[in-house]
C-alpha atoms as a PDB file:
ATOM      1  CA  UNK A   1     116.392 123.620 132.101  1.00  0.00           C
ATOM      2  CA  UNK A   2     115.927 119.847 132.447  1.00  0.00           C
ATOM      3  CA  UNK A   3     118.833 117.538 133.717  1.00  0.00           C
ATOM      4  CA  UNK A   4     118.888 113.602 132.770  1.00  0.00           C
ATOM      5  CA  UNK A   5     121.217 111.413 134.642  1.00  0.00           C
ATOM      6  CA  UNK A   6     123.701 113.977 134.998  1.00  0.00           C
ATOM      7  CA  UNK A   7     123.160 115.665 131.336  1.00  0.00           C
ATOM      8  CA  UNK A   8     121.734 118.697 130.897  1.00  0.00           C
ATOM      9  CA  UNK A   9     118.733 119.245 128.586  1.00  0.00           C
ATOM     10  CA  UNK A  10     116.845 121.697 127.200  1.00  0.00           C
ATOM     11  CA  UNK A  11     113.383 121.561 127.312  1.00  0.00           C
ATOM     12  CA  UNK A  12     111.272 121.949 124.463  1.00  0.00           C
ATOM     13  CA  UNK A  13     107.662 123.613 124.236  1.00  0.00           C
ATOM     14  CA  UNK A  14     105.421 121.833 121.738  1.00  0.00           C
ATOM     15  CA  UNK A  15     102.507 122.748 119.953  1.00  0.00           C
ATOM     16  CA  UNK A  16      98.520 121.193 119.713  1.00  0.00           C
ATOM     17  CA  UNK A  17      96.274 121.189 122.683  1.00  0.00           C
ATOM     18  CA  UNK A  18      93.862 118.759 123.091  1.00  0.00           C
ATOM     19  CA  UNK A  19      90.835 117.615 124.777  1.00  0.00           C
ATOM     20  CA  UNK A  20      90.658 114.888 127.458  1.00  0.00           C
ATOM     21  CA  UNK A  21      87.565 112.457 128.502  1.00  0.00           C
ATOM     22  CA  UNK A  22      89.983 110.897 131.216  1.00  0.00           C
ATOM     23  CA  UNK A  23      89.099 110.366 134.834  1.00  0.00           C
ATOM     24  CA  UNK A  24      91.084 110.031 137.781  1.00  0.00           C
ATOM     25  CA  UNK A  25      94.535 108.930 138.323  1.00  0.00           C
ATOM     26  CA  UNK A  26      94.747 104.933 137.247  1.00  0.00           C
ATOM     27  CA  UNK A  27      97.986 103.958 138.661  1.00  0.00           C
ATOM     28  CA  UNK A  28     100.734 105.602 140.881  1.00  0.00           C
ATOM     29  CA  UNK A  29     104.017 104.011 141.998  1.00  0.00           C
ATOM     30  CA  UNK A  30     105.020 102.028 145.281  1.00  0.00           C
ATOM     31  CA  UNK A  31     106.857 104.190 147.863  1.00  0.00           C
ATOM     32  CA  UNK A  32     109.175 102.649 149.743  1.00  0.00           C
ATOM     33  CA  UNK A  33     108.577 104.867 153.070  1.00  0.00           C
ATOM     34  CA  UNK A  34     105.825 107.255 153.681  1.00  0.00           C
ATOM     35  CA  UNK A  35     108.389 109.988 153.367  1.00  0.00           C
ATOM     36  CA  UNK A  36     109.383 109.044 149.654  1.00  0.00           C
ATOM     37  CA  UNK A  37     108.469 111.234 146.626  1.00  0.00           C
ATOM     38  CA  UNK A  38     105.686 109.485 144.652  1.00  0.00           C
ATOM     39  CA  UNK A  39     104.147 110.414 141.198  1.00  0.00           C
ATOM     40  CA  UNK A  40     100.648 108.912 139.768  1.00  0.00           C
ATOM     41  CA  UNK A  41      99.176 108.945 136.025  1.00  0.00           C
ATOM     42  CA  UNK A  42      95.965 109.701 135.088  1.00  0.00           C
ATOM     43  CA  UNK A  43      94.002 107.428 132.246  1.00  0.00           C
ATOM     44  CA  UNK A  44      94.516 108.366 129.010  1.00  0.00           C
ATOM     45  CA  UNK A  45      91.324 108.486 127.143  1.00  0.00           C
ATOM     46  CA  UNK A  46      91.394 109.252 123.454  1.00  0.00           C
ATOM     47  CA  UNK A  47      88.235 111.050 121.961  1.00  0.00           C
ATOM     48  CA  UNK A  48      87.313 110.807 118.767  1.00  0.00           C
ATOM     49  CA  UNK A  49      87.563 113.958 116.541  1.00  0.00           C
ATOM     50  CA  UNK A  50      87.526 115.131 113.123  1.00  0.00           C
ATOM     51  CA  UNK A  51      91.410 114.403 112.645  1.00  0.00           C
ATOM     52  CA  UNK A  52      92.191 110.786 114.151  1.00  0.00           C
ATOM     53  CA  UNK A  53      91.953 110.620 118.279  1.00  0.00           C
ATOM     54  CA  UNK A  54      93.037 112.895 120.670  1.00  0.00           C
ATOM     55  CA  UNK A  55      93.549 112.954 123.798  1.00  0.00           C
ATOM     56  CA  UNK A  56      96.241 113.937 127.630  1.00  0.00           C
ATOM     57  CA  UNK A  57      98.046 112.100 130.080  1.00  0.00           C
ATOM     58  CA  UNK A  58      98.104 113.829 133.294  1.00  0.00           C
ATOM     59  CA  UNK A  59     101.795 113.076 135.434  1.00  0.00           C
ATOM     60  CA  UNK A  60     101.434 114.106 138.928  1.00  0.00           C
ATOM     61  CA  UNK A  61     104.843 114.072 141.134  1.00  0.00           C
ATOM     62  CA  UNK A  62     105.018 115.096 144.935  1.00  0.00           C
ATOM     63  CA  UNK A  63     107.698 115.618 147.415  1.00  0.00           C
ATOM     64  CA  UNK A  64     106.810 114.010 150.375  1.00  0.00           C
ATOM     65  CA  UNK A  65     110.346 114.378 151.577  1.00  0.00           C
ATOM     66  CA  UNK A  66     111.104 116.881 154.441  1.00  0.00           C
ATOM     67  CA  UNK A  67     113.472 118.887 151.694  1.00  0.00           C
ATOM     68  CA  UNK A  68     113.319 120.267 148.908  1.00  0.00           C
ATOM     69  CA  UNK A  69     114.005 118.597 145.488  1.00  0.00           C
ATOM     70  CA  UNK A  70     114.030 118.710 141.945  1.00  0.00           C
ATOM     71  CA  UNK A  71     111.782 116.314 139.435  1.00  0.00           C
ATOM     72  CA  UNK A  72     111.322 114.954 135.840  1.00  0.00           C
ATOM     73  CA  UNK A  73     109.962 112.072 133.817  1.00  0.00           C
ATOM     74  CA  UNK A  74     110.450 110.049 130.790  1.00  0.00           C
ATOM     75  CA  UNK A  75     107.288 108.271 128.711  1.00  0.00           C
ATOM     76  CA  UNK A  76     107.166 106.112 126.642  1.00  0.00           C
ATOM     77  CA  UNK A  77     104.366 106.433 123.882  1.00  0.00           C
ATOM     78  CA  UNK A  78     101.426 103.713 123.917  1.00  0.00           C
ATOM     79  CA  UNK A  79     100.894 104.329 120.088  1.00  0.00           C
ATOM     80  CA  UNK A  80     103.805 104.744 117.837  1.00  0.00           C
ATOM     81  CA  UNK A  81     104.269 108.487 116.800  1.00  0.00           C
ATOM     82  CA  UNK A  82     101.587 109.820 118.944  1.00  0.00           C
ATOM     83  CA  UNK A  83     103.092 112.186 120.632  1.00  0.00           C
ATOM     84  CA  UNK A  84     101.567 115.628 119.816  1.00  0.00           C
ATOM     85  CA  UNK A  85     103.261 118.131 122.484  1.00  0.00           C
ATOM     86  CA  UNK A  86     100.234 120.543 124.016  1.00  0.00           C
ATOM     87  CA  UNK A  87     100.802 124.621 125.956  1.00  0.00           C
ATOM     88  CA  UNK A  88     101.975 122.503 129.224  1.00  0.00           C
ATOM     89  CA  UNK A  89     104.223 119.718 127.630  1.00  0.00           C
ATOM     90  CA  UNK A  90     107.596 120.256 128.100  1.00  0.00           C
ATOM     91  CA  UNK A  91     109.067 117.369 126.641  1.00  0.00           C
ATOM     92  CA  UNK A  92     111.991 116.700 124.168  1.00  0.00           C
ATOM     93  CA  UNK A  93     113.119 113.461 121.858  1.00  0.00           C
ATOM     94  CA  UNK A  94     114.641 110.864 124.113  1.00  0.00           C
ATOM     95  CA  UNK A  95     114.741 107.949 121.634  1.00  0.00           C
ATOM     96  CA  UNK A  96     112.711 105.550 120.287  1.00  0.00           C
ATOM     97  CA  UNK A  97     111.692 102.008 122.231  1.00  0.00           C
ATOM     98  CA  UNK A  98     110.388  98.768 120.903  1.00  0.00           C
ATOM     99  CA  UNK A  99     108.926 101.017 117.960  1.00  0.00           C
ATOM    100  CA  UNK A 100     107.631 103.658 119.948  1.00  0.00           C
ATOM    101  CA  UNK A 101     109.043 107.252 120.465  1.00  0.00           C
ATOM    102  CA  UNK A 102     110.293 108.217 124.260  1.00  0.00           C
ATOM    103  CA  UNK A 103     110.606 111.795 125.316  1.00  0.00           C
ATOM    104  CA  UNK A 104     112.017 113.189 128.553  1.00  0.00           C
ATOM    105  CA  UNK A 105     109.474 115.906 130.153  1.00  0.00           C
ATOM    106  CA  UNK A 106     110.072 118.835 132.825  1.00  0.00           C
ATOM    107  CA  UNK A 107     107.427 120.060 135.147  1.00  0.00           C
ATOM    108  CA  UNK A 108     105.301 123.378 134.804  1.00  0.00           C
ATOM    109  CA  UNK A 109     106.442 126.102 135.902  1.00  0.00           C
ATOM    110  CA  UNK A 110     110.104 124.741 137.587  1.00  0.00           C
ATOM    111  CA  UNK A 111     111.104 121.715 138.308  1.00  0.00           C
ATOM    112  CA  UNK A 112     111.612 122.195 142.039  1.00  0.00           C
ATOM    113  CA  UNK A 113     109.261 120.934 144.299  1.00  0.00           C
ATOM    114  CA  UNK A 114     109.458 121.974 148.153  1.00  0.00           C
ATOM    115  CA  UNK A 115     108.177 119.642 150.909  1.00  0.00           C
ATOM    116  CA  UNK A 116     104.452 118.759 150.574  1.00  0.00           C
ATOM    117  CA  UNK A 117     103.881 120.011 147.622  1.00  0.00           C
ATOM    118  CA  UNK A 118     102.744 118.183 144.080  1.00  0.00           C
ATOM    119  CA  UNK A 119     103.139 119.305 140.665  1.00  0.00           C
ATOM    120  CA  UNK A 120     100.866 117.910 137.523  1.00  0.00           C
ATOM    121  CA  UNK A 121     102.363 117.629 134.325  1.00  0.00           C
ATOM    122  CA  UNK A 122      99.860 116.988 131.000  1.00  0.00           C
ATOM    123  CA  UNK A 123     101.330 115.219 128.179  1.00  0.00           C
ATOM    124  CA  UNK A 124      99.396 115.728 125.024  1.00  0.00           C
ATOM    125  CA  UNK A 125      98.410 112.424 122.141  1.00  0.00           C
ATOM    126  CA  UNK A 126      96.813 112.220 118.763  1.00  0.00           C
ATOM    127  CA  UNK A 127      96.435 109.090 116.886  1.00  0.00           C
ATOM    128  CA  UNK A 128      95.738 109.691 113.459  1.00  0.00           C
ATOM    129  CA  UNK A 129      94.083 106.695 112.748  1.00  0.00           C
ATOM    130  CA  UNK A 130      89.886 106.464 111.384  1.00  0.00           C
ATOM    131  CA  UNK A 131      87.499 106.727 114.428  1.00  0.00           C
ATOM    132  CA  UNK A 132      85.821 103.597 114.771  1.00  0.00           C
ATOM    133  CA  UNK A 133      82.183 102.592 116.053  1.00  0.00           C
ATOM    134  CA  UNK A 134      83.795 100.056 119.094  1.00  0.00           C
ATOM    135  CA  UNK A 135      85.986 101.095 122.017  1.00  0.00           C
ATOM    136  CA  UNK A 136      90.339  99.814 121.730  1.00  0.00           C
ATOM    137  CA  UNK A 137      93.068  99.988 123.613  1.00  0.00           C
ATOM    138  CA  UNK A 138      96.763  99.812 123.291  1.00  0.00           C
ATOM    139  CA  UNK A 139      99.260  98.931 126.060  1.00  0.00           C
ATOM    140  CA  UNK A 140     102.603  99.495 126.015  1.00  0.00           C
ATOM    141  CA  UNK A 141     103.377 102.834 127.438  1.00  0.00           C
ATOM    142  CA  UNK A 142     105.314 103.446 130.551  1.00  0.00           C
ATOM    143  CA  UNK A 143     106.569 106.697 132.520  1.00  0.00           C
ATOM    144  CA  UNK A 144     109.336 106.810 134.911  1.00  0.00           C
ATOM    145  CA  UNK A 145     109.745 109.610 137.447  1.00  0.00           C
ATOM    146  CA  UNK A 146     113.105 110.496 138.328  1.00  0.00           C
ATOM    147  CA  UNK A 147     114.601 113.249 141.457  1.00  0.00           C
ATOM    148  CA  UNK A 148     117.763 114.477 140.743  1.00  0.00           C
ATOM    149  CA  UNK A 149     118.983 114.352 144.449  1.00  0.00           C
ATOM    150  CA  UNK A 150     117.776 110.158 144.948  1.00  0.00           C
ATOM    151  CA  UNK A 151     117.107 108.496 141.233  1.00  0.00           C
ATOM    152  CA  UNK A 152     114.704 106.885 140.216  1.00  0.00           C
ATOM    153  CA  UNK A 153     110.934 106.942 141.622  1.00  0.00           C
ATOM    154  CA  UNK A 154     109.815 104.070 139.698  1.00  0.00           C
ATOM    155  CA  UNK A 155     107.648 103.021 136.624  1.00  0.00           C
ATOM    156  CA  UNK A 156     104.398 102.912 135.875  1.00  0.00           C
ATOM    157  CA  UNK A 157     102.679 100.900 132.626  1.00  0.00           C
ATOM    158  CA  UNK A 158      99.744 102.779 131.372  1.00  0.00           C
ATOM    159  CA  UNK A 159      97.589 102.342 127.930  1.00  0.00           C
ATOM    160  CA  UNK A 160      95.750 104.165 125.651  1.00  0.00           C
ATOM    161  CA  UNK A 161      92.037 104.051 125.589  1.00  0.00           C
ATOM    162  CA  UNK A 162      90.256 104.507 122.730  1.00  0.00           C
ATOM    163  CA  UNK A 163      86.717 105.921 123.368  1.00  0.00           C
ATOM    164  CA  UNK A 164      83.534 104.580 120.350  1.00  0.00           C
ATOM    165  CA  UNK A 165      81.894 107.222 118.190  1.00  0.00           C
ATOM    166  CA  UNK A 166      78.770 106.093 120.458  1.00  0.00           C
ATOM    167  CA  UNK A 167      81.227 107.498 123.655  1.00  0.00           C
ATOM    168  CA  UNK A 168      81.456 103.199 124.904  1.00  0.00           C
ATOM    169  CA  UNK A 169      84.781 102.231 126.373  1.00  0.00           C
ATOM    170  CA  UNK A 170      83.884  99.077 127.807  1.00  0.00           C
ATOM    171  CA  UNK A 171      84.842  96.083 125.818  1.00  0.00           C
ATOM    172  CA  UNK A 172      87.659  97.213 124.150  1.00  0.00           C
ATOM    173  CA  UNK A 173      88.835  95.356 120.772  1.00  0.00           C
ATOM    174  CA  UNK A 174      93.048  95.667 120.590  1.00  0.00           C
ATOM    175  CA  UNK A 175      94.497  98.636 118.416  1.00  0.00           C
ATOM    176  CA  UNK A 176      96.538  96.906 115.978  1.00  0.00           C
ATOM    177  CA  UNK A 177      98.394 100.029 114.000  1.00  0.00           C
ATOM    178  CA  UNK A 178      99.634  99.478 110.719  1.00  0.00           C
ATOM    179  CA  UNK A 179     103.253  98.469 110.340  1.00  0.00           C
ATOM    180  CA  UNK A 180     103.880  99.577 106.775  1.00  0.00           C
ATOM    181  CA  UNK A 181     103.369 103.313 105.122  1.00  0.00           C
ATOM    182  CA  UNK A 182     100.414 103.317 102.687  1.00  0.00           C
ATOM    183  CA  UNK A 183     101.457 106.601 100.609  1.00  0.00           C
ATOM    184  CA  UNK A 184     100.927 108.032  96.887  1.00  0.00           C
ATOM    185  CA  UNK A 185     101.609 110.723  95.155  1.00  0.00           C
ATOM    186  CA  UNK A 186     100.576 111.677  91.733  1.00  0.00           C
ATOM    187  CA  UNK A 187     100.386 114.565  88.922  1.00  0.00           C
ATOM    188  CA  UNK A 188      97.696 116.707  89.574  1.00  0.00           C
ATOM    189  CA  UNK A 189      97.788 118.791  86.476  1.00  0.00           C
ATOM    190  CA  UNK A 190      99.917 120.094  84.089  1.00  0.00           C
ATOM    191  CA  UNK A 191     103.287 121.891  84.460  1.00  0.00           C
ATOM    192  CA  UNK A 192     102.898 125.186  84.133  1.00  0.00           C
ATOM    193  CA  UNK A 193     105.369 128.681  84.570  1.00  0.00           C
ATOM    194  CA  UNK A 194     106.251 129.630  88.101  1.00  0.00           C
ATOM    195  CA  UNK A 195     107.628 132.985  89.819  1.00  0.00           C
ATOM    196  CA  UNK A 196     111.273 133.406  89.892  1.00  0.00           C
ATOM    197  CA  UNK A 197     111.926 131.931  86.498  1.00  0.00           C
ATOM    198  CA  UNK A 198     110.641 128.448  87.907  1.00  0.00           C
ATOM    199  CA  UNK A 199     108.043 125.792  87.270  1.00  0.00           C
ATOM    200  CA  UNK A 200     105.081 124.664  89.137  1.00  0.00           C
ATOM    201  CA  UNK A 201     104.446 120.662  89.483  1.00  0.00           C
ATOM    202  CA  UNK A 202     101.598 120.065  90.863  1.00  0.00           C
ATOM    203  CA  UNK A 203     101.099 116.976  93.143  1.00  0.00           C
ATOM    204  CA  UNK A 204      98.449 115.015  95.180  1.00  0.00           C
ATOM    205  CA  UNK A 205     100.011 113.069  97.844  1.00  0.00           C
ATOM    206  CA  UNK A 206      97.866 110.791  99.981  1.00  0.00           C
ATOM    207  CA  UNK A 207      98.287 108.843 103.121  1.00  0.00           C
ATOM    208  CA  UNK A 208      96.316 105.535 103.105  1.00  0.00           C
ATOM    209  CA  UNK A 209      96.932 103.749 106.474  1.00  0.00           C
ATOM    210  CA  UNK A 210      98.013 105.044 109.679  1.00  0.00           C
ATOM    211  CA  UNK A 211     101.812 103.431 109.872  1.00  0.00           C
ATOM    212  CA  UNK A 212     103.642 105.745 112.516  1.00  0.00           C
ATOM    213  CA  UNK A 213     105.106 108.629 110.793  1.00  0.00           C
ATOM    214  CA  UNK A 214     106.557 112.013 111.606  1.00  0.00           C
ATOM    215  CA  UNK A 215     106.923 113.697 107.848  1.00  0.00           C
ATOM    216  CA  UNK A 216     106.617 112.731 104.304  1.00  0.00           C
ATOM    217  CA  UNK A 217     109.081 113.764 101.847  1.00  0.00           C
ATOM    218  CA  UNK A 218     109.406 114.594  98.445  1.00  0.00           C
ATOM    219  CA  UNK A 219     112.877 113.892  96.152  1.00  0.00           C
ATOM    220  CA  UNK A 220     113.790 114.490  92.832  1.00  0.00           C
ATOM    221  CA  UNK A 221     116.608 112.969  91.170  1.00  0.00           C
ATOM    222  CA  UNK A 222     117.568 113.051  87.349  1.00  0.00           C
ATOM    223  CA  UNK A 223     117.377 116.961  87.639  1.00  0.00           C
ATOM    224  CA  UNK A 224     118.996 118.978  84.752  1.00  0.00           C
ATOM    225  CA  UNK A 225     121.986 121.144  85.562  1.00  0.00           C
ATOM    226  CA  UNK A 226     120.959 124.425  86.906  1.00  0.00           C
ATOM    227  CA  UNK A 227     117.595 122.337  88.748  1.00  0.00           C
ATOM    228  CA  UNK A 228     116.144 122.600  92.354  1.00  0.00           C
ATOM    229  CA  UNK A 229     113.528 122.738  94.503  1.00  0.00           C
ATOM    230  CA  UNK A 230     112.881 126.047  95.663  1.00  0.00           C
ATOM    231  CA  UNK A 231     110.065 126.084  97.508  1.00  0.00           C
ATOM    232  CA  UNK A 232     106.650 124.410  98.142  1.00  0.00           C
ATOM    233  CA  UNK A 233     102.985 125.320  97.580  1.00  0.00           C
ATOM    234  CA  UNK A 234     101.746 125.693 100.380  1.00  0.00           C
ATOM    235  CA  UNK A 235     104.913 127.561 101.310  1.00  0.00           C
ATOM    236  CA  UNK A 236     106.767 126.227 103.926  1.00  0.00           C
ATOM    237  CA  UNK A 237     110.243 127.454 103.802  1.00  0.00           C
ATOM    238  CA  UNK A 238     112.877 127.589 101.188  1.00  0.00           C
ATOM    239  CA  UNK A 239     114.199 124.134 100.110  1.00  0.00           C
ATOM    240  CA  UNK A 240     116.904 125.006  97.253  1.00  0.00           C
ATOM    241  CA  UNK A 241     118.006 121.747  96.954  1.00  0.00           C
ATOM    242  CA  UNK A 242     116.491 118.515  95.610  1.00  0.00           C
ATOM    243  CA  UNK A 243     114.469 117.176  98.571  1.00  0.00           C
ATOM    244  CA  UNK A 244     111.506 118.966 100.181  1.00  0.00           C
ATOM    245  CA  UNK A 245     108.978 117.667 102.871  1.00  0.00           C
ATOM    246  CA  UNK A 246     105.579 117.732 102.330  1.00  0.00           C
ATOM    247  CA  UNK A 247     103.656 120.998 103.729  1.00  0.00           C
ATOM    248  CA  UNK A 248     100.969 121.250 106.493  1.00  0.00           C
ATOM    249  CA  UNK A 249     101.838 118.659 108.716  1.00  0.00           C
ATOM    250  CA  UNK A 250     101.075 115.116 108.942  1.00  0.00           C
ATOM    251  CA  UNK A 251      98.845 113.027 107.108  1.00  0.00           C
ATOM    252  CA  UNK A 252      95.341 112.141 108.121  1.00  0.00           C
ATOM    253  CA  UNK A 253      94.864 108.213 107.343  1.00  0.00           C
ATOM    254  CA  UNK A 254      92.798 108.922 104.199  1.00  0.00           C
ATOM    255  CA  UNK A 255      93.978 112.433 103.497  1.00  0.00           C
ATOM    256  CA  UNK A 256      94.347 113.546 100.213  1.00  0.00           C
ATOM    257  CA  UNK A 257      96.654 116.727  99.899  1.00  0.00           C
ATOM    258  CA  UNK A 258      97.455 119.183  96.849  1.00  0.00           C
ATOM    259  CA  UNK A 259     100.737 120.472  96.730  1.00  0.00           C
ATOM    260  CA  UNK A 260     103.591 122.116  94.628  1.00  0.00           C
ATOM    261  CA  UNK A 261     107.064 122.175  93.920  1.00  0.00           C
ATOM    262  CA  UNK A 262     108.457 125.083  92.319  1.00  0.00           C
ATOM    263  CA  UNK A 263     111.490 124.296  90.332  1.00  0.00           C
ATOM    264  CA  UNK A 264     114.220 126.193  88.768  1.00  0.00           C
ATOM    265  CA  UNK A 265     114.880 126.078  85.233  1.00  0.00           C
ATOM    266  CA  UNK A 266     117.730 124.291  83.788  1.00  0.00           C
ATOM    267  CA  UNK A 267     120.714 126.122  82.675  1.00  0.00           C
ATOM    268  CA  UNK A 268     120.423 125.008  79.172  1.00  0.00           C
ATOM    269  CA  UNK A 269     116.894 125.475  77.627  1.00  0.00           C
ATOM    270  CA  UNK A 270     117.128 122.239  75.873  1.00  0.00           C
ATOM    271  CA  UNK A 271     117.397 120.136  79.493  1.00  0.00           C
ATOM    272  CA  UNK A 272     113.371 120.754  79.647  1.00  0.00           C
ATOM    273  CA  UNK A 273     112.796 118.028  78.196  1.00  0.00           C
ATOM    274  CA  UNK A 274     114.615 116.032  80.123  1.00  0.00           C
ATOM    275  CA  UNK A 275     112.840 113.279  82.569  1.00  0.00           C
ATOM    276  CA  UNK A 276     112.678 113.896  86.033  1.00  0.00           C
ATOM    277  CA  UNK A 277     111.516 111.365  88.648  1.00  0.00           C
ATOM    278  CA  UNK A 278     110.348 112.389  91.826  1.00  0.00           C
ATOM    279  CA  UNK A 279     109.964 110.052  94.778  1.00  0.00           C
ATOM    280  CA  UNK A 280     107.531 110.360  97.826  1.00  0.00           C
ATOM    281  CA  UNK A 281     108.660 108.797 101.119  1.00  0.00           C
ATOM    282  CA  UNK A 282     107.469 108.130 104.979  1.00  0.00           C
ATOM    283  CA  UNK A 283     109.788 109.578 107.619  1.00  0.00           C
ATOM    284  CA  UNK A 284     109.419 107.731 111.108  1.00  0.00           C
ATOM    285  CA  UNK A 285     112.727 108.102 113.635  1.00  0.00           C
ATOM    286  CA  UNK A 286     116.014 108.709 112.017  1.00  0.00           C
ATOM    287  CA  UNK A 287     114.908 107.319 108.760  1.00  0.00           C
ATOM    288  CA  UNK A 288     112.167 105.991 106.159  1.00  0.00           C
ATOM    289  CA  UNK A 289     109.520 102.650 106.549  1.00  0.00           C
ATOM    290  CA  UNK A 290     108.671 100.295 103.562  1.00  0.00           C
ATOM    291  CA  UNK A 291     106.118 101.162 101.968  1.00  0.00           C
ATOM    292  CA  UNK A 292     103.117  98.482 100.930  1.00  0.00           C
ATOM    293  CA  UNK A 293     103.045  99.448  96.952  1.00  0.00           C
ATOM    294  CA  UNK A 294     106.388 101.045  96.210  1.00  0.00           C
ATOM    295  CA  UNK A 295     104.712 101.605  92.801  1.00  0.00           C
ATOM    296  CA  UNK A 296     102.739 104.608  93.298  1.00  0.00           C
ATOM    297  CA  UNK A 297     105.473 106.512  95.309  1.00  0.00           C
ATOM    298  CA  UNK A 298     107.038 108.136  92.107  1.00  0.00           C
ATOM    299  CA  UNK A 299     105.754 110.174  89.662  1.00  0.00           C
ATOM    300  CA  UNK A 300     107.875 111.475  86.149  1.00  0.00           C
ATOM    301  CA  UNK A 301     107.499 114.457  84.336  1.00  0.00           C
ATOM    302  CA  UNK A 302     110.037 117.269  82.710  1.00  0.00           C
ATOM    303  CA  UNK A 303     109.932 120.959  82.539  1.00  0.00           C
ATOM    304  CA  UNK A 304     108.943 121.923  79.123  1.00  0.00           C
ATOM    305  CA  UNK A 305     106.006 123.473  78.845  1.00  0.00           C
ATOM    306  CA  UNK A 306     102.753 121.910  76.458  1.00  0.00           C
ATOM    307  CA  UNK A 307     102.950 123.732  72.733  1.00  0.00           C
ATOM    308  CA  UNK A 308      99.666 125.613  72.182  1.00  0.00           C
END
């Protein structure tokens, strides 16, 4: 369990590991008597990989106190929507700050810490954003460390550090992300028949920039009576309704993706003809971003079926 001023939380287990390139801690916070709790942060060094940049932040709390008490933290995120969970991140949604999502994190293993002893917690990032041939860096981030019995340990700034293809850090140019979603979709064949009395409409969505996002969706409005979205290809999950989010997880900037929506048949035969639009959007925190060519986000198309 994780308590936050007073509330109580549950804490949430995400998924991804990652690799780290960090070094030692880069900042800790001011005690106010040698007998205070204190907590330090490590760097956090993004590597380059195949899929963006990836890389941990290591929290380390301990009780210097002659009694025994409980800990937990709150981070804010140096990138917007970097956040990427990882086997020893227990950390759930705590709002979003100046752009950038915060999450409030327990400790491995209990959140109890007796007298003397330190606990590290690692908090897991991938920027999905082109590897470049030059070093960045992002500031911005911050994690406070709170104990339940006395408040408030303090807060420490950190930054993300973005390591060259050539491994340099040194020199670092600022990470400017992209404000705006730079998304597509289009037809990527024909419709065709589908299981379950359905039909398949096939899409390619693709994700240009590398605007913060946590989903893309897919909508369809102008549906004939007796319409829906069913399910996906790849599947991920019934849908039966109009709106389904795009399978697999987020978008790579770059990516290109081939999906499916399987879609029931109208009541009345003669409703395949009818147009249906369907409208691809970029999720980010309780709602959508603009998009930099609204044009390309829909695609039309009806059910029938071409005449041999």
């Amino acid at each position: 369990m994780l308590h936050k001023t007073g509330t109580l939380l549950t804490a949430a287990l995400l998924g991804l590991t990652a690799t780290i390139g960090g070094a030692g801690p880069a900042a800790a916070a001011p005690s106010t008597s040698a007998d205070a709790p204190t907590f330090s942060l490590s760097r956090l060094v993004l590597e380059p990989t195949e899929r963006g940049y990836r890389g941990s932040l290591r929290v380390t709390i301990t009780n210097n106190s002659d009694s025994t008490q409980g800990f937990y933290f709150r981070i804010r995120e140096a990138v917007a929507g970097s956040f990427s969970g990882g086997v020893e991140s227990r950390c759930e949604s705590d709002g979003v700050e100046e752009g950038r999502l915060v999450r409030t994190c327990a400790l491995p293993n209990g959140n109890d810490l007796a007298p003397g002893e330190s606990r590290r917690a690692t908090v897991e990032f991938q920027v999905l954003t082109t590897p470049r041939s030059y070093p960045m860096i992002a500031a911005g981030g911050l994690v406070t460390a709170y104990s339940y019995e006395t408040g408030s340990l303090g807060t420490v700034p950190f930054s993300a550090q973005f390591r060259s293809l050539d491994g340099k850090l040194t020199r670092p140019q600022t990470y400017v992300q992209d404000t705006q979603a730079d998304a597509s979709v289009e037809l990527a064949g024909p419709v065709t028949d589908g299981p379950e009395n359905t039909r398949r409409v096939p899409l390619r969505v693709r994700y240009g920039g590398d605007a913060p996002q946590l989903g893309h969706s897919l909508t369809a409005t102008q549906l004939p009576a007796g319409s829906m979205i069913l399910f996906t290809d790849p599947h991920d999950g019934p849908v039966y309704g109009p709106q389904a989010f795009v399978p697999g997880g987020l978008l790579m900037q770059g990516e290109e993706r081939d999906v499916a929506l399987f879609i029931s048949r109208p009541t009345d035969p003669a409703d395949e003809s009818a147009t249906i639009t369907v409208e691809l959007a970029t999720h980010y925190w309780m709602g959508t971003i603009s998009d930099v060519d609204p044009s390309d986000n829909t695609v039309t198309f009806n059910l029938a079926l071409p005449t041999s």
